[in-house]
PDB file of N, CA and C in Angstrom:
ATOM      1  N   UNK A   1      94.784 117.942 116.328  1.00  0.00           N
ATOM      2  CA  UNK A   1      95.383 116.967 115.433  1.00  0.00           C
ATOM      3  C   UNK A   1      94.887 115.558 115.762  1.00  0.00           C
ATOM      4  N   UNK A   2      95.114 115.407 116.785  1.00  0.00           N
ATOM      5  CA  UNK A   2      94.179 113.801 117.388  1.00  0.00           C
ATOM      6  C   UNK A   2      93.350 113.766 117.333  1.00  0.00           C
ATOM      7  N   UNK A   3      92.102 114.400 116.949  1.00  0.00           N
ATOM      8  CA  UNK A   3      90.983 114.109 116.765  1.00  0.00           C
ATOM      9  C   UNK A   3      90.576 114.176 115.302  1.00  0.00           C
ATOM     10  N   UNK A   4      91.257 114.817 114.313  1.00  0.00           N
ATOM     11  CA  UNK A   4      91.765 114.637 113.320  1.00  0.00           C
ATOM     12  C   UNK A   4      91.912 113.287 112.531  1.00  0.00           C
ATOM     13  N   UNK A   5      92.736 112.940 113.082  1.00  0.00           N
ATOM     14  CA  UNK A   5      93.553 111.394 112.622  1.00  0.00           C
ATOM     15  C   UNK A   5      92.055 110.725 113.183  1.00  0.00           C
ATOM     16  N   UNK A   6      91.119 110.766 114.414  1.00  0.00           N
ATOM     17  CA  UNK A   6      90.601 109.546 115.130  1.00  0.00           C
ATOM     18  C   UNK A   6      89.287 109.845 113.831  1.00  0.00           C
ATOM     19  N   UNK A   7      89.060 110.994 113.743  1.00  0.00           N
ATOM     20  CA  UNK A   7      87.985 111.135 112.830  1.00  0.00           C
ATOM     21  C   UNK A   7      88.038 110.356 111.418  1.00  0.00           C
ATOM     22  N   UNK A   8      89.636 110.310 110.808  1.00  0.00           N
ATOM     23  CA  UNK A   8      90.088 109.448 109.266  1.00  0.00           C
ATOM     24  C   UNK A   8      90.041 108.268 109.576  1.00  0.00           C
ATOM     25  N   UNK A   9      90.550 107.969 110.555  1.00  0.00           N
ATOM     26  CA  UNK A   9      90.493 106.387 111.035  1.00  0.00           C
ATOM     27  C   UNK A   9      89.011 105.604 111.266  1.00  0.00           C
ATOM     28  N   UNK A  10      87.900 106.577 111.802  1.00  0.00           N
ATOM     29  CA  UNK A  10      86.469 106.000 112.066  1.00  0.00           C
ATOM     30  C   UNK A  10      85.977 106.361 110.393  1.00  0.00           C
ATOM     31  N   UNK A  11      85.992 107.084 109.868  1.00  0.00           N
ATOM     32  CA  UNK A  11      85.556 106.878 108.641  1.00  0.00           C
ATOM     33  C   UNK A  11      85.917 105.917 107.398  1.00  0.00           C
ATOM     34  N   UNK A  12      87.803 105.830 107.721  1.00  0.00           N
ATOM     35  CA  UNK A  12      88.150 104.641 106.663  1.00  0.00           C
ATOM     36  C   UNK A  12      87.861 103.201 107.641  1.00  0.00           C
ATOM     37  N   UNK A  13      87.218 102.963 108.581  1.00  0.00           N
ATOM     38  CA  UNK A  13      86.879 101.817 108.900  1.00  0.00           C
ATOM     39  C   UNK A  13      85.577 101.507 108.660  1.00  0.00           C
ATOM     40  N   UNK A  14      84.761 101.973 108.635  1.00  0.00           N
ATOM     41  CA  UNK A  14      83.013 102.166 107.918  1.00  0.00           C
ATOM     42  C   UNK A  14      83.369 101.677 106.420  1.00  0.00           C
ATOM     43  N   UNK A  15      83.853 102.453 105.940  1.00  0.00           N
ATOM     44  CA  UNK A  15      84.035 102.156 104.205  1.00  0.00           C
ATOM     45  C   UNK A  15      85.267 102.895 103.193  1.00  0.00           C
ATOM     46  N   UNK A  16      86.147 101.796 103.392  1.00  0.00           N
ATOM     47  CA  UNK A  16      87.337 101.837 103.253  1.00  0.00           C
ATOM     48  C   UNK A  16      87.398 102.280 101.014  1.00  0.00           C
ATOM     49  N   UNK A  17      86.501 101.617 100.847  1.00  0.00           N
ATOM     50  CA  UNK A  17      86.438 102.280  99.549  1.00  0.00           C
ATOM     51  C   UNK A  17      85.878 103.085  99.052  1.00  0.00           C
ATOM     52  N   UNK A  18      85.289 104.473  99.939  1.00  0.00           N
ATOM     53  CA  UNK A  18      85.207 105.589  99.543  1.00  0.00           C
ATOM     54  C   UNK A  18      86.433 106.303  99.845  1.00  0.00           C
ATOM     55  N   UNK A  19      87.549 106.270 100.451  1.00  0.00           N
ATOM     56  CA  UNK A  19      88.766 106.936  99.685  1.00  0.00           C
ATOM     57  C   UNK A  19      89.622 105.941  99.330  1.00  0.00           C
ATOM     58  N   UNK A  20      89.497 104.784  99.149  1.00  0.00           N
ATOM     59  CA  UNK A  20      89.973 103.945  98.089  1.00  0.00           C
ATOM     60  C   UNK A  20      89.401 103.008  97.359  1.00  0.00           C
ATOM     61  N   UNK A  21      89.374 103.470  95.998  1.00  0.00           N
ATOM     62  CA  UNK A  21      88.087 102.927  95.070  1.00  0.00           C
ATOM     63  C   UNK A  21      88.755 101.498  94.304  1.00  0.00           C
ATOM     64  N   UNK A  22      88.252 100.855  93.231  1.00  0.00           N
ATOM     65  CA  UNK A  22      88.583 100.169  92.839  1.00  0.00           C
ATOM     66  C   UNK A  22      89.481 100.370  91.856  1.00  0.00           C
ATOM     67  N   UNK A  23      88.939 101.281  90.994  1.00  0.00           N
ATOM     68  CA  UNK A  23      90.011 101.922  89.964  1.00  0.00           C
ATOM     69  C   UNK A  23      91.406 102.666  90.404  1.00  0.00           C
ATOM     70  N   UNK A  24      91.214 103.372  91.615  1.00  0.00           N
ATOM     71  CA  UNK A  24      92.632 103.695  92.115  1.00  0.00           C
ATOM     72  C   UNK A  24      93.201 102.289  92.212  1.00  0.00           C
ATOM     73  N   UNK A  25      92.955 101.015  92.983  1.00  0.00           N
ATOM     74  CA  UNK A  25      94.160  99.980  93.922  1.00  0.00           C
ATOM     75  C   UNK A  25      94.223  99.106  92.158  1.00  0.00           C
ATOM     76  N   UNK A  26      93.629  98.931  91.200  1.00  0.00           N
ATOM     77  CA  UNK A  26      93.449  98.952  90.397  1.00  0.00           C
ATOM     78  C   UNK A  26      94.773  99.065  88.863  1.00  0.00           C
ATOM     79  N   UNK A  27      94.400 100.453  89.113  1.00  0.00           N
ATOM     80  CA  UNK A  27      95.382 101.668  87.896  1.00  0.00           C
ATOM     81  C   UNK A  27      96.946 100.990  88.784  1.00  0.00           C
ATOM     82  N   UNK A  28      96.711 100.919  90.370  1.00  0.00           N
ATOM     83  CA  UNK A  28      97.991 100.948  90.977  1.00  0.00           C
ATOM     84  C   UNK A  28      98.802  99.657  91.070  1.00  0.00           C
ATOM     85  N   UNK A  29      97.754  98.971  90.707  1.00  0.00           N
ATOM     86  CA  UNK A  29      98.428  97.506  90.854  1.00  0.00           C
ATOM     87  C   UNK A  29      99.069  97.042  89.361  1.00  0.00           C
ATOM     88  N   UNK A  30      98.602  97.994  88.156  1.00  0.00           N
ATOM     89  CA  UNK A  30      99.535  97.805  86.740  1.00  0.00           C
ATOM     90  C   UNK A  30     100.617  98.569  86.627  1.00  0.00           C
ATOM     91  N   UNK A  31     100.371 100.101  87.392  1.00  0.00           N
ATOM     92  CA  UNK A  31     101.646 100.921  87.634  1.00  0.00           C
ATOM     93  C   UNK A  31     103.054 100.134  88.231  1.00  0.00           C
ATOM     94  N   UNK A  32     102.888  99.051  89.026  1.00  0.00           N
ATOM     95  CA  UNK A  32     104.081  98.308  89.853  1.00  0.00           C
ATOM     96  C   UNK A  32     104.156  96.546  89.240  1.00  0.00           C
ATOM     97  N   UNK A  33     103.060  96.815  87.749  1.00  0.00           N
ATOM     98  CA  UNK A  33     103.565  95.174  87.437  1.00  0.00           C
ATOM     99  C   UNK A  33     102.783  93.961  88.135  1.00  0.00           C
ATOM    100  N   UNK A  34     102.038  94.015  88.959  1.00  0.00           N
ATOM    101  CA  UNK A  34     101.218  92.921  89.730  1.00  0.00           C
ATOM    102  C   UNK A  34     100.281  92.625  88.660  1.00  0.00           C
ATOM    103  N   UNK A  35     100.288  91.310  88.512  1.00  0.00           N
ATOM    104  CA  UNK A  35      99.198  90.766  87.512  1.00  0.00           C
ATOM    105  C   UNK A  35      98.110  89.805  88.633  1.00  0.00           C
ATOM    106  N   UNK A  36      96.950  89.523  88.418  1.00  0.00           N
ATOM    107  CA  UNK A  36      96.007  88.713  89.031  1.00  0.00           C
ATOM    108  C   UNK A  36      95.148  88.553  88.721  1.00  0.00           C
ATOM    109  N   UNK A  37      94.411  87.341  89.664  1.00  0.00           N
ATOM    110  CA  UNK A  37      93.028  86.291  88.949  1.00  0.00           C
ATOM    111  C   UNK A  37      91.735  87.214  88.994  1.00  0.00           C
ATOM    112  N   UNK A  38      90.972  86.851  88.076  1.00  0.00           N
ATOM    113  CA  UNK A  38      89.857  87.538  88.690  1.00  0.00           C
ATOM    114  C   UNK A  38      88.601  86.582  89.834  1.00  0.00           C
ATOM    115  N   UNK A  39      88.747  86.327  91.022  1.00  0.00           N
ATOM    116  CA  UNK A  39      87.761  86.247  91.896  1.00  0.00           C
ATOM    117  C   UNK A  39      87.930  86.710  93.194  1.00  0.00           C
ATOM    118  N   UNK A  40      87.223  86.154  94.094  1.00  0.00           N
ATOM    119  CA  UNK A  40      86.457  87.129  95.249  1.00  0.00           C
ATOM    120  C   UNK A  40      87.743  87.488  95.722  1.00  0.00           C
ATOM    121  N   UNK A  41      88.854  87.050  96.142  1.00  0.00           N
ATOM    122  CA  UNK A  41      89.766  87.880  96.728  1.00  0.00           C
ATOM    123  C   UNK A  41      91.076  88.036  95.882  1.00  0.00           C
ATOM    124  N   UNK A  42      90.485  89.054  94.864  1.00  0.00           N
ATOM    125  CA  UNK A  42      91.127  90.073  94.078  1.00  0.00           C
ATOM    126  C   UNK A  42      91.646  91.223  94.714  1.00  0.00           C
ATOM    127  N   UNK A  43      92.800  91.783  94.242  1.00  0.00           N
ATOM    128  CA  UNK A  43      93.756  93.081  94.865  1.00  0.00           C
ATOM    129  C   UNK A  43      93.017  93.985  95.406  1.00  0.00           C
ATOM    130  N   UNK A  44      91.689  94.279  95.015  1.00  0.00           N
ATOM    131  CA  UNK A  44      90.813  95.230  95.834  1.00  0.00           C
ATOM    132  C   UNK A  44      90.346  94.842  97.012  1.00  0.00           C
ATOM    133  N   UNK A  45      89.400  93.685  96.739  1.00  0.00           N
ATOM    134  CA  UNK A  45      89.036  93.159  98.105  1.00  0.00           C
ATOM    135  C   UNK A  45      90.196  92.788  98.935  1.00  0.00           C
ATOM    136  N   UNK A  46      91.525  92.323  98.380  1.00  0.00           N
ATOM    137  CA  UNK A  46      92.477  91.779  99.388  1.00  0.00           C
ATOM    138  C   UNK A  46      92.658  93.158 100.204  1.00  0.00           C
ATOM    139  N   UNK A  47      92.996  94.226  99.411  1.00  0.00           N
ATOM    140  CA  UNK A  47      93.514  95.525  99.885  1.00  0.00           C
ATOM    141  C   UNK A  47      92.870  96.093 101.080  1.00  0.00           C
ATOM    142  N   UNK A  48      91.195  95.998 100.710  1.00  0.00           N
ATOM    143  CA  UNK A  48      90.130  96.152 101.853  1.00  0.00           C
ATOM    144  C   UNK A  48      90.913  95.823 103.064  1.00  0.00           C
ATOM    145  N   UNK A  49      90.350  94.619 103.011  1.00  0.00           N
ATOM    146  CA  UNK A  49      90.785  93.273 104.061  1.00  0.00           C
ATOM    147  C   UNK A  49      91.720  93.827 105.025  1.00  0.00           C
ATOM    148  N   UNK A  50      92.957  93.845 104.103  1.00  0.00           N
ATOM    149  CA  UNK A  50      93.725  94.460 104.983  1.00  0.00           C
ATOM    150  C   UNK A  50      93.837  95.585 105.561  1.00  0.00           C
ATOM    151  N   UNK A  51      93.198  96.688 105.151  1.00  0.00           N
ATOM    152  CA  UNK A  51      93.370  97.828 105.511  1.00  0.00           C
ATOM    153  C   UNK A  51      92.376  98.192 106.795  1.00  0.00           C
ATOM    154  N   UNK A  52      90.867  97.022 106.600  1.00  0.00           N
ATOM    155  CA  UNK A  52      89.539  97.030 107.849  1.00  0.00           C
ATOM    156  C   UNK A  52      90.684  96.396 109.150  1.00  0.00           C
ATOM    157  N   UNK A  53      91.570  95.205 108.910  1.00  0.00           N
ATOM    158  CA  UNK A  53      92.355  94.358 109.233  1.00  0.00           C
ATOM    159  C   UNK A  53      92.899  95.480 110.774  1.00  0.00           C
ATOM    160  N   UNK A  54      93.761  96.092 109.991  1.00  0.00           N
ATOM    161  CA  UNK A  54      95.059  96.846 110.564  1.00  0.00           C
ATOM    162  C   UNK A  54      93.947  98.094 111.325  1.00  0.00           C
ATOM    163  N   UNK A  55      93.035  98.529 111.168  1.00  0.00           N
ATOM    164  CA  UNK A  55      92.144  99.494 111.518  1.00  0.00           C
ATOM    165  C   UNK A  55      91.496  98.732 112.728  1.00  0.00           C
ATOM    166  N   UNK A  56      91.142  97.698 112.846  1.00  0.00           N
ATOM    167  CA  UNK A  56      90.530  96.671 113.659  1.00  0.00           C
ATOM    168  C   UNK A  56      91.004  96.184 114.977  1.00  0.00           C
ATOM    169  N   UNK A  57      92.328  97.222 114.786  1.00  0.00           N
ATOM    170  CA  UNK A  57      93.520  96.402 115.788  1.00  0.00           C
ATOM    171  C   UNK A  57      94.057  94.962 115.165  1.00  0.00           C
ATOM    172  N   UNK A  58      95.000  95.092 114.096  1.00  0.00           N
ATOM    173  CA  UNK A  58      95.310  93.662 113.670  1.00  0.00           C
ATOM    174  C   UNK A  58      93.994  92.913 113.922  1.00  0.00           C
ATOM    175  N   UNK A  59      93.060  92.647 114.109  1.00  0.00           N
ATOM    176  CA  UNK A  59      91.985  91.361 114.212  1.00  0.00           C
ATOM    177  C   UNK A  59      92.896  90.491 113.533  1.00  0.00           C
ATOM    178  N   UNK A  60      92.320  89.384 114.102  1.00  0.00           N
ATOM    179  CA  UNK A  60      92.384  87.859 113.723  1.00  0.00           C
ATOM    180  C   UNK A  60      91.790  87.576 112.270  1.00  0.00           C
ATOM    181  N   UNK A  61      92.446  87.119 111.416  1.00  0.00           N
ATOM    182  CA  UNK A  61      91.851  86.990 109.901  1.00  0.00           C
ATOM    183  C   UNK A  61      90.700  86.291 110.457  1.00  0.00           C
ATOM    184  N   UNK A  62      89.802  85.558 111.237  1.00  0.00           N
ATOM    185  CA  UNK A  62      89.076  84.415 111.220  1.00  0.00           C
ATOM    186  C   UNK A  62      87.668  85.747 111.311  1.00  0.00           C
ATOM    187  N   UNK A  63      88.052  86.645 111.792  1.00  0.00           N
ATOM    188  CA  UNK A  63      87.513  87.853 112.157  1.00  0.00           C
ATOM    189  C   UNK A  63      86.917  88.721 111.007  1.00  0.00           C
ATOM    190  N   UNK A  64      87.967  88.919 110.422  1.00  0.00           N
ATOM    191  CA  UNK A  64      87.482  89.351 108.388  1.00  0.00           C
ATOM    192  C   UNK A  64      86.220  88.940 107.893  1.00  0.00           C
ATOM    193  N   UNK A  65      85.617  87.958 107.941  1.00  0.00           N
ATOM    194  CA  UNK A  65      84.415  87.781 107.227  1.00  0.00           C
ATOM    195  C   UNK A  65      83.144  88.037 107.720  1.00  0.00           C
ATOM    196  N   UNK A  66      83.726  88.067 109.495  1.00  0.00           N
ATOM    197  CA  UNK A  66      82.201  88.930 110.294  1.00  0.00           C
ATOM    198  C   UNK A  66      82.531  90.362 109.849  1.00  0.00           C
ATOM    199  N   UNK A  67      83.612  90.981 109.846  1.00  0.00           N
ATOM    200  CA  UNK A  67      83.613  92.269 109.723  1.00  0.00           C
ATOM    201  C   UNK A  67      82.998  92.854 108.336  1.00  0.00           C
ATOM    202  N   UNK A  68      82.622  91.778 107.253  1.00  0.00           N
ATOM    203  CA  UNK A  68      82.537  92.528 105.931  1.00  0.00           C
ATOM    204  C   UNK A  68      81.630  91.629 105.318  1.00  0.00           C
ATOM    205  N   UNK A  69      81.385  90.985 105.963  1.00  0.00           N
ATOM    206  CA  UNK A  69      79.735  89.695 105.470  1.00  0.00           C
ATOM    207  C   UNK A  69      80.340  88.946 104.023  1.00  0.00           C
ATOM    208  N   UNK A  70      81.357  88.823 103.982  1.00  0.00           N
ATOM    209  CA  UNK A  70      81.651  87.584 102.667  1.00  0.00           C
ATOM    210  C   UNK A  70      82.021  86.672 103.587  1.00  0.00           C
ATOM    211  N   UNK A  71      82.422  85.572 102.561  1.00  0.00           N
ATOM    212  CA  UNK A  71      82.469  84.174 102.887  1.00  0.00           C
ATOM    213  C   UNK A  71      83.560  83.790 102.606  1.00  0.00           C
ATOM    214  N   UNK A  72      84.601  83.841 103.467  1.00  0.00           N
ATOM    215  CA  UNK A  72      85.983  83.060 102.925  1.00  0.00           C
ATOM    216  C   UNK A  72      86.377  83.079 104.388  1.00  0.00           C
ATOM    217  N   UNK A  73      87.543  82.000 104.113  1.00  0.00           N
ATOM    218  CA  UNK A  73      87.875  81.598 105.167  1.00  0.00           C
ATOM    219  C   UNK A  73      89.777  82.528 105.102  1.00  0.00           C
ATOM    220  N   UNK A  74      90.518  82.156 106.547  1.00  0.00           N
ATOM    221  CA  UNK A  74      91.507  82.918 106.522  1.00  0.00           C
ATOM    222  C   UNK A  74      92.617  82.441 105.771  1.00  0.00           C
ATOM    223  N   UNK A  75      92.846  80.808 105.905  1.00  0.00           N
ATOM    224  CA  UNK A  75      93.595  80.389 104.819  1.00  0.00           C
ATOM    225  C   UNK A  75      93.692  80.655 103.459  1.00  0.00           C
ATOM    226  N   UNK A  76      92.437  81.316 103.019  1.00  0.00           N
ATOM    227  CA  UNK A  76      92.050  81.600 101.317  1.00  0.00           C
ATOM    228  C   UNK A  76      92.214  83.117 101.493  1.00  0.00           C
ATOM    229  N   UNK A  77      92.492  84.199 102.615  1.00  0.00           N
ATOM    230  CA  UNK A  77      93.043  85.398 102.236  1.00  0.00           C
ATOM    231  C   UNK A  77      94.269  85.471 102.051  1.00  0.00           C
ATOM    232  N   UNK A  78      94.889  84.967 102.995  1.00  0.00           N
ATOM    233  CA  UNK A  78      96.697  85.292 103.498  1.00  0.00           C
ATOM    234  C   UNK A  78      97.460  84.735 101.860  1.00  0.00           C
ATOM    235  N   UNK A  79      97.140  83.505 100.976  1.00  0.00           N
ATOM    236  CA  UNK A  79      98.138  83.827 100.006  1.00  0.00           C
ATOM    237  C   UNK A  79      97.751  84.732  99.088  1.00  0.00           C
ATOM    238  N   UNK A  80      96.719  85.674  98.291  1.00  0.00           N
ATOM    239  CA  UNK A  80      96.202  86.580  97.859  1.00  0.00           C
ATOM    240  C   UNK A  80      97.149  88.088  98.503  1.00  0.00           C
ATOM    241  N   UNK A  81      97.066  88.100  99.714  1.00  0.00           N
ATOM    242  CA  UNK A  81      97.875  89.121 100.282  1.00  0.00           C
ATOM    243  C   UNK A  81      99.028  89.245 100.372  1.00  0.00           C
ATOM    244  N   UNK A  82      99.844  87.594 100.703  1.00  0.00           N
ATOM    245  CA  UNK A  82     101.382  87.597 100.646  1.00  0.00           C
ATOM    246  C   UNK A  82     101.914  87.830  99.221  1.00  0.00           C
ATOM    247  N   UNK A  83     100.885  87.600  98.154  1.00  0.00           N
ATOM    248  CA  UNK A  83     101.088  87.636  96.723  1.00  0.00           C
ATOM    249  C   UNK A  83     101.240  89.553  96.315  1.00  0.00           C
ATOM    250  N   UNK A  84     100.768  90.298  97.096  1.00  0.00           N
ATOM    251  CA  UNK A  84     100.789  91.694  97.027  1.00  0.00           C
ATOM    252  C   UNK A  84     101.494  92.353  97.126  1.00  0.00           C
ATOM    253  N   UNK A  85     102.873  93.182  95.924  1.00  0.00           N
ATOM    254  CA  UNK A  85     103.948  93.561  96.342  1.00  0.00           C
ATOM    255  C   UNK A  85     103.883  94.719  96.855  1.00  0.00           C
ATOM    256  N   UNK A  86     105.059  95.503  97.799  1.00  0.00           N
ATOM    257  CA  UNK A  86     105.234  96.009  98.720  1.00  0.00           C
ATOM    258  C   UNK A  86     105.497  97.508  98.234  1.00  0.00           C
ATOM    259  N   UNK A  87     105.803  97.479  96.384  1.00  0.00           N
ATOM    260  CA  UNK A  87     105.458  98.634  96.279  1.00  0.00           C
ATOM    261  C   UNK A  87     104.169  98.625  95.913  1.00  0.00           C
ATOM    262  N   UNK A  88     103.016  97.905  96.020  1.00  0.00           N
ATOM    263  CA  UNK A  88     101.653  98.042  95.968  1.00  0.00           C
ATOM    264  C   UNK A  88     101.637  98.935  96.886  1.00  0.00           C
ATOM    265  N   UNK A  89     101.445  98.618  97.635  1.00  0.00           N
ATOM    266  CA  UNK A  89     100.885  99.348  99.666  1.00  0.00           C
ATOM    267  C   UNK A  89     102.132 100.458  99.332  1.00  0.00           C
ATOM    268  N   UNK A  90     103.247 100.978  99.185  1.00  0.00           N
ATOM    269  CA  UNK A  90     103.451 101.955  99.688  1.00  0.00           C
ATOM    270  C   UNK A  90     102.877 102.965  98.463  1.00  0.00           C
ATOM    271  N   UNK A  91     102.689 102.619  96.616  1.00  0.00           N
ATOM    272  CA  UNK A  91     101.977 103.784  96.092  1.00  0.00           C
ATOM    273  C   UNK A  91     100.390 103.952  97.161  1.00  0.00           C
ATOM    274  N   UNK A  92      99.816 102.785  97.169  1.00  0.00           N
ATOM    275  CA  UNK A  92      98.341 103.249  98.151  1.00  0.00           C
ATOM    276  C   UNK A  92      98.625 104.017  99.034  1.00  0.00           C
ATOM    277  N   UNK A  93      99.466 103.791 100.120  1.00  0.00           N
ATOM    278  CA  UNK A  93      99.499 104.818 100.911  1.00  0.00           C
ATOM    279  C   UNK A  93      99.662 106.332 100.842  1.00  0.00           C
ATOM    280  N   UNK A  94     100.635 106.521 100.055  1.00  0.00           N
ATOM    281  CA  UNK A  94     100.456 107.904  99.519  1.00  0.00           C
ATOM    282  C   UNK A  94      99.510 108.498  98.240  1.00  0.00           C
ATOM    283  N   UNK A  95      98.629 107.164  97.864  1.00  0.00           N
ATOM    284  CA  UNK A  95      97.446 107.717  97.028  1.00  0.00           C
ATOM    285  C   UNK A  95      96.421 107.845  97.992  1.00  0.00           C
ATOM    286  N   UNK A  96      96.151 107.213  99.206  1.00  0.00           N
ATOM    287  CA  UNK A  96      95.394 107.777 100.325  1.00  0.00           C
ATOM    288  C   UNK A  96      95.671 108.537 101.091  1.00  0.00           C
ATOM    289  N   UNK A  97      96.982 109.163 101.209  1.00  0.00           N
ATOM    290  CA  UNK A  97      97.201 110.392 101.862  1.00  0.00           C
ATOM    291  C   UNK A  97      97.071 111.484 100.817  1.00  0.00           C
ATOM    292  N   UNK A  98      97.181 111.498  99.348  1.00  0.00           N
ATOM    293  CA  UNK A  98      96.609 112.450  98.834  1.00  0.00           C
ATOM    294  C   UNK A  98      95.152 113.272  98.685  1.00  0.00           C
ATOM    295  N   UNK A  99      94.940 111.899  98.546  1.00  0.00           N
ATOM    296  CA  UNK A  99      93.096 111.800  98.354  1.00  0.00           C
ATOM    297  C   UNK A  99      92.372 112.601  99.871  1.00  0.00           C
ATOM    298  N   UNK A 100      92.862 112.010 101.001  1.00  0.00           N
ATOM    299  CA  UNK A 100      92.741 112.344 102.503  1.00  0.00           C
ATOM    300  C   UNK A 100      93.032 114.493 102.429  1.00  0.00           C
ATOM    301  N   UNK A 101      94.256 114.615 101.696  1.00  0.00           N
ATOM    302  CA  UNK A 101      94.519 115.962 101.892  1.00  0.00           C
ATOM    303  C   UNK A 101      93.675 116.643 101.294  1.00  0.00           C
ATOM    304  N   UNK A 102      93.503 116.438  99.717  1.00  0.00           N
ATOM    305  CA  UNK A 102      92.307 116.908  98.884  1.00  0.00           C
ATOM    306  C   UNK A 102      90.870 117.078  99.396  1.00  0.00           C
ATOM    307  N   UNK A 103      90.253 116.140 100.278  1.00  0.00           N
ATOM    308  CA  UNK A 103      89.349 116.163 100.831  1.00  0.00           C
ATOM    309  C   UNK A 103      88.813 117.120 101.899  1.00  0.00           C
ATOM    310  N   UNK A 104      90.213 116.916 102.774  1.00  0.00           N
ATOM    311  CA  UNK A 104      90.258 118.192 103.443  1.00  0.00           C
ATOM    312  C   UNK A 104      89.929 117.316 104.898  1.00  0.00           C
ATOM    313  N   UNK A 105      89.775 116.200 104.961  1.00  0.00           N
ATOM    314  CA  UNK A 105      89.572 115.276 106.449  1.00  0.00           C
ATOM    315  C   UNK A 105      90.500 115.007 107.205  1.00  0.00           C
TER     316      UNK A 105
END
């Protein structure tokens, strides 16, 4: 089982949007009512962010832009993210634990 989990965890840290695409965080963010802008740190990329973030060991937001080669600073993620409601992240989570089971990883 632990090697299991260490194996989902090294793969959703490589590339977090091959089991979460744009159209899933997307479809999920009209399912719960979240409306937003369109630029660089839009609900997808915010979603990334956070998810390389928390995979990273919490890292330091200042840390985020070496980890993923864009250009923003940490002050210009955190209100994009605090703007992200909370039933956002919990449908994702169980649309990535589906996706995860289906796969079979």
């Amino acid at each position: 089982m632990h090697h299991r989990i260490v194996s989902i965890l090294r793969r959703l840290k490589q590339d977090p949007a091959q089991h979460l695409d744009r159209s899933a965080i997307l479809d999920t963010c009209r399912e719960v009512g979240h409306v937003w802008r369109c630029c660089l740190l839009d609900p997808v990329a915010t979603i990334h962010l956070f998810l390389l973030q928390i995979l990273h060991g919490n890292t330091a937001l200042n840390h985020l832009p070496l980890l993923t080669g864009h250009v923003f600073t940490a002050p210009a993620y955190f209100p994009p993210r605090a703007r992200l409601p909370f039933a956002l992240f919990r449908r994702l989570v169980l649309r990535l634990a589906a996706v995860l089971r289906r796969t079979g990883d």
